[in-house]
N, C-alpha and C. Protein backbone atom coordinates (compact mmCIF):
# COMPACT_ATOMS: atom_id res chain seq x y z
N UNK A 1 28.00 150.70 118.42
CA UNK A 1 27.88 150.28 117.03
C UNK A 1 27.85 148.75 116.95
N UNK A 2 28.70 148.04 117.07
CA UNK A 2 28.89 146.65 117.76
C UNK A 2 27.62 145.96 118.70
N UNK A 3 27.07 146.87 119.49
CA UNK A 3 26.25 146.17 120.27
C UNK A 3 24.82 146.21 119.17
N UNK A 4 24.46 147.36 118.49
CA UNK A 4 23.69 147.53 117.73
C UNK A 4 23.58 146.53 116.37
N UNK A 5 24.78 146.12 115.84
CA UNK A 5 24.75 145.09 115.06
C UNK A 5 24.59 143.66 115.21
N UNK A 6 24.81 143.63 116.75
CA UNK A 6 24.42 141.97 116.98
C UNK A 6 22.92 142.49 117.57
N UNK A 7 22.66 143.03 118.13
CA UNK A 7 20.78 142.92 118.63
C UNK A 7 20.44 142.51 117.24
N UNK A 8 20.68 143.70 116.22
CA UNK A 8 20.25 143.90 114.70
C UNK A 8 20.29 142.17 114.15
N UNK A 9 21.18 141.39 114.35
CA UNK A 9 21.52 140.06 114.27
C UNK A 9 20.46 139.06 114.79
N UNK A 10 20.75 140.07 116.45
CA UNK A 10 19.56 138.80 116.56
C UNK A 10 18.05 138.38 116.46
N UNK A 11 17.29 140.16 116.24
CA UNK A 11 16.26 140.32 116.14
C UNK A 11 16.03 139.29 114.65
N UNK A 12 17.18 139.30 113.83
CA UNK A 12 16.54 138.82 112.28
C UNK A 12 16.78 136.93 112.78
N UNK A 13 17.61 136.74 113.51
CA UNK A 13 17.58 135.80 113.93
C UNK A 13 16.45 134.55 114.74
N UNK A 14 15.28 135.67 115.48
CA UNK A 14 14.50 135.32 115.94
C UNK A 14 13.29 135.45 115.12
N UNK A 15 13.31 136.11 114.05
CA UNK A 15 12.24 136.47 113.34
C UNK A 15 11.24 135.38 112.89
N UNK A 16 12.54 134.06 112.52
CA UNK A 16 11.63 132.97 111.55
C UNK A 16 10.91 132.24 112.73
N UNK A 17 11.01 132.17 113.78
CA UNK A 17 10.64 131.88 115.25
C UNK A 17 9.24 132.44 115.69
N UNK A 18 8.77 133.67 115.36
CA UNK A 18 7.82 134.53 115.46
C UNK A 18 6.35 133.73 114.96
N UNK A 19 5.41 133.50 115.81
CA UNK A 19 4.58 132.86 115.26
C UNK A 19 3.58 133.65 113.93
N UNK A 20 3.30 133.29 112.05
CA UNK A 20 2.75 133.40 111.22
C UNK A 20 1.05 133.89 111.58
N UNK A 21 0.79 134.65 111.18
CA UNK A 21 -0.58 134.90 111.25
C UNK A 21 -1.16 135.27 109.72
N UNK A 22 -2.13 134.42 109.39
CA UNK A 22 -2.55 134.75 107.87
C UNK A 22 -4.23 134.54 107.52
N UNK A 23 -4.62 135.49 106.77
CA UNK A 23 -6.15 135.42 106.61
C UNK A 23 -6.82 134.17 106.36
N UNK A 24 -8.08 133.24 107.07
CA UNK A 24 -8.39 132.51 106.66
C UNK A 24 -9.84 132.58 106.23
N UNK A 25 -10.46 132.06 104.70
CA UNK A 25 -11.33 131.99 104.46
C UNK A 25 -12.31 131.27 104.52
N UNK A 26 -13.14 130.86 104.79
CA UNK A 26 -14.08 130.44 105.01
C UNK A 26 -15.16 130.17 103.55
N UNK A 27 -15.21 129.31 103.52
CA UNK A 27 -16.24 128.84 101.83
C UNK A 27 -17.99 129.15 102.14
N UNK A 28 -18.72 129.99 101.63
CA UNK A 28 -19.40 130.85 101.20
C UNK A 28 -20.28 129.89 100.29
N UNK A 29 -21.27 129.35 100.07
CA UNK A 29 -21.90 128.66 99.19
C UNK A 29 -23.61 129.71 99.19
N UNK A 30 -24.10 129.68 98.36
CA UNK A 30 -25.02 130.60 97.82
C UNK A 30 -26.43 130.76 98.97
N UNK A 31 -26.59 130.09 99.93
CA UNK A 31 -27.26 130.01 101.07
C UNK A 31 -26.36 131.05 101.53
N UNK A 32 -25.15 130.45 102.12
CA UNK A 32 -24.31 131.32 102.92
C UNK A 32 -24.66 133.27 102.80
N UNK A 33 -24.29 133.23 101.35
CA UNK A 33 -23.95 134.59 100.72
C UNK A 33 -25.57 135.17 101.13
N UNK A 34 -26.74 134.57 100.69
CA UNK A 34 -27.74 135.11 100.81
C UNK A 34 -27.95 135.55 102.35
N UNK A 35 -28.16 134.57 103.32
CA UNK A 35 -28.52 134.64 104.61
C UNK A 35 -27.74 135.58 105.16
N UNK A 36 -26.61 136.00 104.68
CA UNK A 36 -25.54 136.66 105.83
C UNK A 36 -25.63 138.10 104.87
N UNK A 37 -26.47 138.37 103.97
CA UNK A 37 -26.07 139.39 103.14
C UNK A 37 -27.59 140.54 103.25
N UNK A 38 -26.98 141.35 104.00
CA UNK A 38 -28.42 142.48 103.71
C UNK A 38 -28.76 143.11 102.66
N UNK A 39 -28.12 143.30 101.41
CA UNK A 39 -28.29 143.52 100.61
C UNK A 39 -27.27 142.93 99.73
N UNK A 40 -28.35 142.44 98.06
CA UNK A 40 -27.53 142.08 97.01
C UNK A 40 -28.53 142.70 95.69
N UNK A 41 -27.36 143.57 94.94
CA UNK A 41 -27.65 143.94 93.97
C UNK A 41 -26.45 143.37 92.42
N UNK A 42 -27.58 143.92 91.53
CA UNK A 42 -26.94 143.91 90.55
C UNK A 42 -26.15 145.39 89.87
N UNK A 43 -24.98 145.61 89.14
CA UNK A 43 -24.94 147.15 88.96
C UNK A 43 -23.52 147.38 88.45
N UNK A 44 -23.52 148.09 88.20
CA UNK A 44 -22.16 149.25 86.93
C UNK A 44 -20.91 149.79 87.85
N UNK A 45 -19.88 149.72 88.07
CA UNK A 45 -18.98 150.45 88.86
C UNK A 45 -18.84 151.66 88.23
N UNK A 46 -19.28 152.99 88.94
CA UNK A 46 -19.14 154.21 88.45
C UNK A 46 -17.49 154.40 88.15
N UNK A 47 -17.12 154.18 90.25
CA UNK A 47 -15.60 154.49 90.53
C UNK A 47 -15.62 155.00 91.22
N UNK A 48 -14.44 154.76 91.93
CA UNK A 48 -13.83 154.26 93.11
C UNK A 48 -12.91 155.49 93.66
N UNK A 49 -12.71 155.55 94.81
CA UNK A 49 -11.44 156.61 95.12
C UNK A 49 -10.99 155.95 96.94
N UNK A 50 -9.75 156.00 96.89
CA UNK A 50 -8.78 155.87 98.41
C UNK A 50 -9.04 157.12 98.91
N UNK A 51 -8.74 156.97 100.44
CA UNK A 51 -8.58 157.44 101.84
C UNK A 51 -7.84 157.65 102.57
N UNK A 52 -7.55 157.78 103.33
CA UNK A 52 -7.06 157.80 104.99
C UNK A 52 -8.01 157.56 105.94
N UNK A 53 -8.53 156.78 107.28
CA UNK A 53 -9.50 156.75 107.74
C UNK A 53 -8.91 157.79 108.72
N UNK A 54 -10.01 157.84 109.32
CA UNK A 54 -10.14 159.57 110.31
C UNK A 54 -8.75 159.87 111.17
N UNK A 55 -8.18 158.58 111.70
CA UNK A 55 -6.96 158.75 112.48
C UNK A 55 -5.77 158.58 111.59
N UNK A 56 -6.01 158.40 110.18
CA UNK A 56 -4.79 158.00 109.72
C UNK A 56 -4.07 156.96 110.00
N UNK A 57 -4.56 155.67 109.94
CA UNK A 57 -4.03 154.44 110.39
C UNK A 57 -4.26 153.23 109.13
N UNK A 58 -5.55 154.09 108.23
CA UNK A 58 -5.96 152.82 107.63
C UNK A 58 -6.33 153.46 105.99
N UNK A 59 -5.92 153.05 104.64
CA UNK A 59 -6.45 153.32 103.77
C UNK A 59 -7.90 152.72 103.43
N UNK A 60 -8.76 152.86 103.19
CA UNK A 60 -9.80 152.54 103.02
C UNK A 60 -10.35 153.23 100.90
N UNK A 61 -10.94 152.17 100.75
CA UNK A 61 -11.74 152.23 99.13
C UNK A 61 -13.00 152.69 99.09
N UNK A 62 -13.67 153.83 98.47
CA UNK A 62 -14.92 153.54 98.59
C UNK A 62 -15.15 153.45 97.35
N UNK A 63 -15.69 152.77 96.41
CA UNK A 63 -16.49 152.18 94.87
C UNK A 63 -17.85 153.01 95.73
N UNK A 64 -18.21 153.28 94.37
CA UNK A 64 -19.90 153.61 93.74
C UNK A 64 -20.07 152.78 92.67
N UNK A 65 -20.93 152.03 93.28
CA UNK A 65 -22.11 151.08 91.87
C UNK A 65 -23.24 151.67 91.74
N UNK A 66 -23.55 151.43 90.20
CA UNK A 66 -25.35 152.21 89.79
C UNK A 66 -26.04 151.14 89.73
N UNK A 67 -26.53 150.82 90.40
CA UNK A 67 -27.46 149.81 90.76
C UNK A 67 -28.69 149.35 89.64
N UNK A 68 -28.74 148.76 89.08
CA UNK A 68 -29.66 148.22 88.07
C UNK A 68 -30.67 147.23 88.45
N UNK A 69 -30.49 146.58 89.54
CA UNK A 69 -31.59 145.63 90.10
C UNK A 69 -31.49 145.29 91.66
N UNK A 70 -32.32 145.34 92.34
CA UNK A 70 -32.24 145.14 94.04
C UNK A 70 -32.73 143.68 93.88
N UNK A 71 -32.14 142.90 94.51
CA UNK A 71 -32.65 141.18 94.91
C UNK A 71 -32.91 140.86 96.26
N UNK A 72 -32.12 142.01 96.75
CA UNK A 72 -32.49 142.17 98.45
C UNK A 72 -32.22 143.48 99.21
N UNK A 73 -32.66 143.63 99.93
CA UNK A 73 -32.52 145.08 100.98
C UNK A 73 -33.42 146.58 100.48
N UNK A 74 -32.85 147.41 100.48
CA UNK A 74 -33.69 148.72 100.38
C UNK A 74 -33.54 148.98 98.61
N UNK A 75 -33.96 149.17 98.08
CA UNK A 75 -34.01 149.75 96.26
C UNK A 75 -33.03 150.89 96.59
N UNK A 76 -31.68 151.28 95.96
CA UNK A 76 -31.27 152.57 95.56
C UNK A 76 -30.74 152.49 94.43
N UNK A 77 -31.04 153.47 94.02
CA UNK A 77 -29.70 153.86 92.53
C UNK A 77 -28.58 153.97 92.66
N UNK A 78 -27.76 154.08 94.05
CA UNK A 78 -26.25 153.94 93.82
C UNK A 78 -25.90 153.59 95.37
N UNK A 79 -24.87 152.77 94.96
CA UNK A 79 -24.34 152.15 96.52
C UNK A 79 -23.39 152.10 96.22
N UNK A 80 -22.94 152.52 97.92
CA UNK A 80 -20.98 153.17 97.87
C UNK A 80 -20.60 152.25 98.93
N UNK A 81 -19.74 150.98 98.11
CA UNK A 81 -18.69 149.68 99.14
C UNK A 81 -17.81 150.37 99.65
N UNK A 82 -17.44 150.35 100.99
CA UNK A 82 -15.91 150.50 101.35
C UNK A 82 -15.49 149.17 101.76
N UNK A 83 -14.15 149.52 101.95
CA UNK A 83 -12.84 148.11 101.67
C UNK A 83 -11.25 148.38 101.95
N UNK A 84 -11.54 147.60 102.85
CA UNK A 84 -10.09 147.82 102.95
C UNK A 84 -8.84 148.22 101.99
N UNK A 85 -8.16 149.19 101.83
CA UNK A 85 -6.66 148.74 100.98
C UNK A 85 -6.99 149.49 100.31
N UNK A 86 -5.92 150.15 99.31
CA UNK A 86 -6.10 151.21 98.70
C UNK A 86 -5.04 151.54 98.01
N UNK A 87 -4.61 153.08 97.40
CA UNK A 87 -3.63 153.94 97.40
C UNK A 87 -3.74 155.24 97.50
N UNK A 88 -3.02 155.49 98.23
CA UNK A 88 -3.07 157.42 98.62
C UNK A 88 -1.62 157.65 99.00
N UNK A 89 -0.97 158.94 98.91
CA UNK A 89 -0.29 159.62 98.87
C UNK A 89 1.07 158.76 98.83
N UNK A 90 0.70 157.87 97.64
CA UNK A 90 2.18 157.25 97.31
C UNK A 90 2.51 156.16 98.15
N UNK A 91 1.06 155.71 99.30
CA UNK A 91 1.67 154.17 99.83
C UNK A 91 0.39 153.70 99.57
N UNK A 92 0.43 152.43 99.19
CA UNK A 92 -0.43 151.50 98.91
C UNK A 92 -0.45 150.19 99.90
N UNK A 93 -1.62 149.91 99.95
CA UNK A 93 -2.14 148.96 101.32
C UNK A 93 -3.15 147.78 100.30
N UNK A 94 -2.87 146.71 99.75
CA UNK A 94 -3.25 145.39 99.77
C UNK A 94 -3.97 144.46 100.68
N UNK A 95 -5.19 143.97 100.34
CA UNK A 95 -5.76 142.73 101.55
C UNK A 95 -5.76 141.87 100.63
N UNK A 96 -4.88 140.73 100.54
CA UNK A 96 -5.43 139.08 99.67
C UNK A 96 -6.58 139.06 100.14
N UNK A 97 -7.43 138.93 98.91
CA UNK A 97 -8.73 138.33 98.79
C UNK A 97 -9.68 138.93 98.58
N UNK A 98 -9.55 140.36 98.69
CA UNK A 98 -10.26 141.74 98.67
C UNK A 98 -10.23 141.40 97.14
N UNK A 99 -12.18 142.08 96.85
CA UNK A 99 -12.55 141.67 95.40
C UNK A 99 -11.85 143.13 94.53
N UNK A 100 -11.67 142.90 93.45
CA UNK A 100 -11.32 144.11 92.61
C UNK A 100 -12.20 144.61 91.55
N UNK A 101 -12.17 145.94 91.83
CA UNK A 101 -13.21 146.57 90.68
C UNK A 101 -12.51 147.51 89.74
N UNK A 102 -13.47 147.48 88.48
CA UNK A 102 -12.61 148.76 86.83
C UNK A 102 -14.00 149.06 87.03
N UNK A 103 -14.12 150.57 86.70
CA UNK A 103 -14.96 151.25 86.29
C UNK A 103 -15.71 151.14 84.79
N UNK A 104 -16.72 150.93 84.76
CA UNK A 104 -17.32 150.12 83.96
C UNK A 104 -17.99 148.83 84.23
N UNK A 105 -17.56 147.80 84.55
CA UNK A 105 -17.43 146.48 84.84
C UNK A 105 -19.14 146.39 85.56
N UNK A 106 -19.67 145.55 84.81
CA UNK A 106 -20.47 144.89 85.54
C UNK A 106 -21.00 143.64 86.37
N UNK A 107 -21.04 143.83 87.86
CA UNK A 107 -21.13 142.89 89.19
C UNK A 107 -22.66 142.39 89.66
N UNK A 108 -22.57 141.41 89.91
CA UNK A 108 -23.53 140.85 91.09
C UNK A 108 -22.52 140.87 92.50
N UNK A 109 -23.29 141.95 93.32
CA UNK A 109 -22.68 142.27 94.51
C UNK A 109 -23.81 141.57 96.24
N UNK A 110 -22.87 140.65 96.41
CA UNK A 110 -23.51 140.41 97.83
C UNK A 110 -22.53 141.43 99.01
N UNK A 111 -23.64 141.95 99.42
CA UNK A 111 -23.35 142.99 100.64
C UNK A 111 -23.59 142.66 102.33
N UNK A 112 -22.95 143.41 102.96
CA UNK A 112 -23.00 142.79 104.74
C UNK A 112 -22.78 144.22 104.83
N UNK A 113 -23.32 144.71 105.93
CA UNK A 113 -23.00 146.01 106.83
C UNK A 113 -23.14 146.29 107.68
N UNK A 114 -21.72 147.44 108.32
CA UNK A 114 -20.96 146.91 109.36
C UNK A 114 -22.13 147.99 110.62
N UNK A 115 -21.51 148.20 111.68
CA UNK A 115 -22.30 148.85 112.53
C UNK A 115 -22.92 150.21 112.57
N UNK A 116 -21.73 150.88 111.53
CA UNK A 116 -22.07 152.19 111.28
C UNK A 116 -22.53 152.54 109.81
N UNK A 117 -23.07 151.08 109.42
CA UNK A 117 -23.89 151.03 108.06
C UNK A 117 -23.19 150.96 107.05
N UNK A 118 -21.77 151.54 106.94
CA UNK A 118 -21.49 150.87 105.94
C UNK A 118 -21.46 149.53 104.97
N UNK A 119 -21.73 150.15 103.46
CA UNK A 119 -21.81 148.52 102.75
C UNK A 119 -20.29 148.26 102.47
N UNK A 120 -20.16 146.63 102.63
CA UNK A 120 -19.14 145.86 102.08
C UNK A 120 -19.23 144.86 101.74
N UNK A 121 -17.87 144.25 100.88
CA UNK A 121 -18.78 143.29 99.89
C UNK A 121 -18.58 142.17 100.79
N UNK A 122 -19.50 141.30 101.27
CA UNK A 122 -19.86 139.40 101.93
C UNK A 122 -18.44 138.79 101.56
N UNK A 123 -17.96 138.29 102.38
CA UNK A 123 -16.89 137.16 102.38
C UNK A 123 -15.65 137.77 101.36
N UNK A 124 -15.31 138.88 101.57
CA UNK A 124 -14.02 139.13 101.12
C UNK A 124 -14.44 139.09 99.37
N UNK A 125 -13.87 138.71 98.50
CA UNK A 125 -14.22 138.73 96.88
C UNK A 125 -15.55 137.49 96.53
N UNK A 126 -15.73 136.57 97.93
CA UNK A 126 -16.52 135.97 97.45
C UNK A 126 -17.96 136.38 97.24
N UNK A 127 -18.33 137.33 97.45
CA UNK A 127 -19.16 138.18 97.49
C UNK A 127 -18.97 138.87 95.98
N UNK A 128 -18.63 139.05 95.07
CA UNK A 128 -18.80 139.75 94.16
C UNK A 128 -18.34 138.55 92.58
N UNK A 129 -18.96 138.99 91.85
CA UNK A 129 -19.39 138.17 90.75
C UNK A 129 -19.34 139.15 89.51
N UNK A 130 -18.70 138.87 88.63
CA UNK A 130 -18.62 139.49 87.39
C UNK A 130 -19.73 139.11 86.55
N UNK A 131 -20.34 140.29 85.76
CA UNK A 131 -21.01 139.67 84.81
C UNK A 131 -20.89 140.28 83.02
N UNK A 132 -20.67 138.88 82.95
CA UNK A 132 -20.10 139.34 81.43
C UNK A 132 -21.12 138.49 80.52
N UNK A 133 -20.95 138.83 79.38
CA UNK A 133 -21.69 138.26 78.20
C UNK A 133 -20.67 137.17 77.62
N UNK A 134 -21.65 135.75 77.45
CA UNK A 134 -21.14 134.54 76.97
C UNK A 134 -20.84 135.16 75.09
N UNK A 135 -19.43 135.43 74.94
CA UNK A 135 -18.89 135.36 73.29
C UNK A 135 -20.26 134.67 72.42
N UNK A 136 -20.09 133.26 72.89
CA UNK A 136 -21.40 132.41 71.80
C UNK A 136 -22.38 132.86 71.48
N UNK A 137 -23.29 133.02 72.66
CA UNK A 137 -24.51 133.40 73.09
C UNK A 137 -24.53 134.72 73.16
N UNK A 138 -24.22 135.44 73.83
CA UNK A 138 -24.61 136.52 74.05
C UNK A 138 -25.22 136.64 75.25
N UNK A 139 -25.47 135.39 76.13
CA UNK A 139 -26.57 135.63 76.99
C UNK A 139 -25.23 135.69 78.48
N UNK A 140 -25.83 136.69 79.59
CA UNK A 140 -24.92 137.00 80.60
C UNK A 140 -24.66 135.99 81.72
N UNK A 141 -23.42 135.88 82.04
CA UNK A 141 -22.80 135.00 82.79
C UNK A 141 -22.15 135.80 83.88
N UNK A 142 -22.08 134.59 85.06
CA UNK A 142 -21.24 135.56 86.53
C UNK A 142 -19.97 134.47 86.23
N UNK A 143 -19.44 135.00 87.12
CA UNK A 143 -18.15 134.12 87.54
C UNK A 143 -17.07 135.55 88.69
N UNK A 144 -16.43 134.40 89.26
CA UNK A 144 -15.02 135.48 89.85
C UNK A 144 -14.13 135.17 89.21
N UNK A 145 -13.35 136.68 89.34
CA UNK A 145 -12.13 136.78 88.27
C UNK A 145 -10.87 136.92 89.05
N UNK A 146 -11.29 136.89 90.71
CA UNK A 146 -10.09 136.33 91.22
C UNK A 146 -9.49 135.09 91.21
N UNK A 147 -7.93 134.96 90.51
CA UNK A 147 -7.64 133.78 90.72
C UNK A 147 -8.02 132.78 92.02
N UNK A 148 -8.84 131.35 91.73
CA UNK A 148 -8.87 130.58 93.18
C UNK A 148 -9.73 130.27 93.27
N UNK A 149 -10.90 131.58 92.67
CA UNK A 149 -12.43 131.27 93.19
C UNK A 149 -13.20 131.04 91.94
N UNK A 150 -12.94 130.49 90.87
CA UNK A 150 -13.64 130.11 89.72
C UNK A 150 -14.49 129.23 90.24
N UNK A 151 -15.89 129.51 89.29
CA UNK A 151 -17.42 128.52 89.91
C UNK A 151 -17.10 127.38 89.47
N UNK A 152 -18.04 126.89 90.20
CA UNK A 152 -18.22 125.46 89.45
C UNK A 152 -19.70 124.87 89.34
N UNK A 153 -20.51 125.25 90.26
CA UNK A 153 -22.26 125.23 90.21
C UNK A 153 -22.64 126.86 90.89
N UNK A 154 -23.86 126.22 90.62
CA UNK A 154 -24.57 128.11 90.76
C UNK A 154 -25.06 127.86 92.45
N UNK A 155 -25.38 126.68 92.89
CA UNK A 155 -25.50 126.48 94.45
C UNK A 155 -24.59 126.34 95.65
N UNK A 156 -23.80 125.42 94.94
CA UNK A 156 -22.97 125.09 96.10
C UNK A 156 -21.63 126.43 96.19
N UNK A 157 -21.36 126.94 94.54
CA UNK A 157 -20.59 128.03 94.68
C UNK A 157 -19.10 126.88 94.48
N UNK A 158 -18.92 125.80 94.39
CA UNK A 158 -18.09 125.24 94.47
C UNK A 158 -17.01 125.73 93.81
N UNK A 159 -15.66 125.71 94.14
CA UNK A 159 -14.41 126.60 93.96
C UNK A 159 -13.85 125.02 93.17
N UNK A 160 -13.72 125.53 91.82
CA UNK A 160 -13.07 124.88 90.77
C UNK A 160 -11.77 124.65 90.62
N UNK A 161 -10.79 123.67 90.94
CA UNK A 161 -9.55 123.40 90.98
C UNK A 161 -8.63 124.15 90.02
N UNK A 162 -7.38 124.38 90.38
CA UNK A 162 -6.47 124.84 89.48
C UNK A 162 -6.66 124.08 88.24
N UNK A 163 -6.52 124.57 86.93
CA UNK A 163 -6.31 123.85 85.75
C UNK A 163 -7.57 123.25 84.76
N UNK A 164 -8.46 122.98 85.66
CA UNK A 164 -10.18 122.32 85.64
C UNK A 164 -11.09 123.71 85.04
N UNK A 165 -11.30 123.86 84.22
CA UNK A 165 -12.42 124.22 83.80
C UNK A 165 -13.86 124.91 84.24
N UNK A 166 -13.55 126.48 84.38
CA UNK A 166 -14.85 126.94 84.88
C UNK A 166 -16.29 126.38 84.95
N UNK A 167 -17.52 126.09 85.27
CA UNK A 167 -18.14 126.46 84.46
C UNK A 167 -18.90 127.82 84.46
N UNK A 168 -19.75 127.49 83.09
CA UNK A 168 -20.14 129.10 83.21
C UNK A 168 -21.92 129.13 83.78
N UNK A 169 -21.79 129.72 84.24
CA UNK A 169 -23.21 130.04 85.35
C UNK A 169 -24.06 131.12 84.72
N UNK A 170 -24.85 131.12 83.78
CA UNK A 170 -25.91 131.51 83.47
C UNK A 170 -26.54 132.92 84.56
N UNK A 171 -26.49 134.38 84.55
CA UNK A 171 -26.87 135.16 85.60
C UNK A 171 -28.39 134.94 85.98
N UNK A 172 -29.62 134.32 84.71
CA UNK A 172 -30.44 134.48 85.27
C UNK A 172 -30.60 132.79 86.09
N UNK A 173 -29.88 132.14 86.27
CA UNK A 173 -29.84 130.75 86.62
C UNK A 173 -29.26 131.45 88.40
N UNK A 174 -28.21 132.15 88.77
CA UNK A 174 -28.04 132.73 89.97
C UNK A 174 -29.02 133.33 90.47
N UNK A 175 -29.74 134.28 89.57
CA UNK A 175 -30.57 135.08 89.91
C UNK A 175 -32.21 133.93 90.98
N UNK A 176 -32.15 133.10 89.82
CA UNK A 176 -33.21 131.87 90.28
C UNK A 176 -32.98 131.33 91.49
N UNK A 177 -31.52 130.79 91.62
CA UNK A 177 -31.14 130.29 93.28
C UNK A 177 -31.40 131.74 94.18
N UNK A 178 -30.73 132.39 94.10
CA UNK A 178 -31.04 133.46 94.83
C UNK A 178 -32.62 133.55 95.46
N UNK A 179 -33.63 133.90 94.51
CA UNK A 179 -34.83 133.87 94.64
C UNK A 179 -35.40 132.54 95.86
N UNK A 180 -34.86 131.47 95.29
CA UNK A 180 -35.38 130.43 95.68
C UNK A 180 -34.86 130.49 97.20
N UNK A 181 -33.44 130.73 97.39
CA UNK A 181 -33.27 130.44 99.02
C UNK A 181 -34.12 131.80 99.77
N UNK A 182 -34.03 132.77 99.38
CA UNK A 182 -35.09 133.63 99.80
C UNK A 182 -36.42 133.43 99.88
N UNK A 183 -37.01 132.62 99.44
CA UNK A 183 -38.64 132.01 99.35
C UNK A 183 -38.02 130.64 100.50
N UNK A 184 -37.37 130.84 100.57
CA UNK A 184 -37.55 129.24 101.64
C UNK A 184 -37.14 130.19 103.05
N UNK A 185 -36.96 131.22 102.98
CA UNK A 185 -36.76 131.56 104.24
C UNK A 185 -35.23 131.35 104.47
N UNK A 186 -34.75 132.05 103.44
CA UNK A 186 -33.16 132.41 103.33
C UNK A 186 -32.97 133.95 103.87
N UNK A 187 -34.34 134.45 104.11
CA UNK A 187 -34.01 136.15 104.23
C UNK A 187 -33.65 136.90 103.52
């Protein structure tokens, strides 16, 4: 009992000692997203459902989007993201940075896929783009709605400081860069 409470001691003892390992991101600017992305569409989140992957080691997400416009890769009417993290049978699995979807919600989705074809979304949430209608106007705007990654131009993708002021990015103004690095031989 005694011997068990000091290991127990010292394991917590050595813990803060243990070298940190934490996700690092990498900045994504609208070249980036295009070139590295086999497919990017525009489209509707039907909805989503958690997993277990085959061995039971990993929750996994798969979303269905209804696809409303292809900008790159094969034309379909519905494409199913998987993603890490999830909830199933009462435990839930989190990745910081992993983009989030509501059913309904409409995205500009940059896609990468992996060996066994699955789609997922490019650079963790930087890959996915909300699109909502400007209150004023009416006319549709992207942006991310993860805290961190608010735009700041439609090219560079520039990540807008805490406190500073979105701006708002016009979808058919993305849609235009998009086009354009693809005509230059963006792929």
């Amino acid at each position: 009992m005694v011997f068990r409470r000091l290991a127990s001691l010292v394991a917590l003892l050595l813990l803060p000692a243990l070298p940190a390992s934490a996700t690092q991101v990498v900045h994504f600017d609208t070249r980036a997203l295009v070139q590295r992305s086999s497919d990017i569409v525009l489209g509707e989140v039907q909805g989503q459902r958690s997993f277990w992957n085959e061995r039971h080691t990993k929750i996994l997400t798969e979303v269905t989007v209804r696809v409303s416009q292809t900008l790159k890769g094969a034309p379909a009417q519905d494409l199913k993201l998987v993603q890490l993290g999830g909830e199933v049978d009462g435990m839930r699995y989190n990745v910081p940075g992993c983009p989030v979807f509501t059913r309904g919600e409409q995205a500009l989705l940059f896609v990468w896929r992996d060996a066994a074809g699955r789609a997922q979304v490019n650079a963790l949430a930087q890959g996915k783009f909300d699109v909502r209608p400007d209150p004023a106007s009416g006319r549709l705007m992207v942006q991310r709605s993860l805290p961190g990654l608010a735009l700041g131009d439609v090219r560079t993708l520039r990540v807008v400081p805490e406190g500073e002021a979105a701006a708002k990015i016009p979808l058919d103004d993305m849609v235009r860069e998009i086009q354009r690095v693809m005509a230059e031989g963006g792929r």
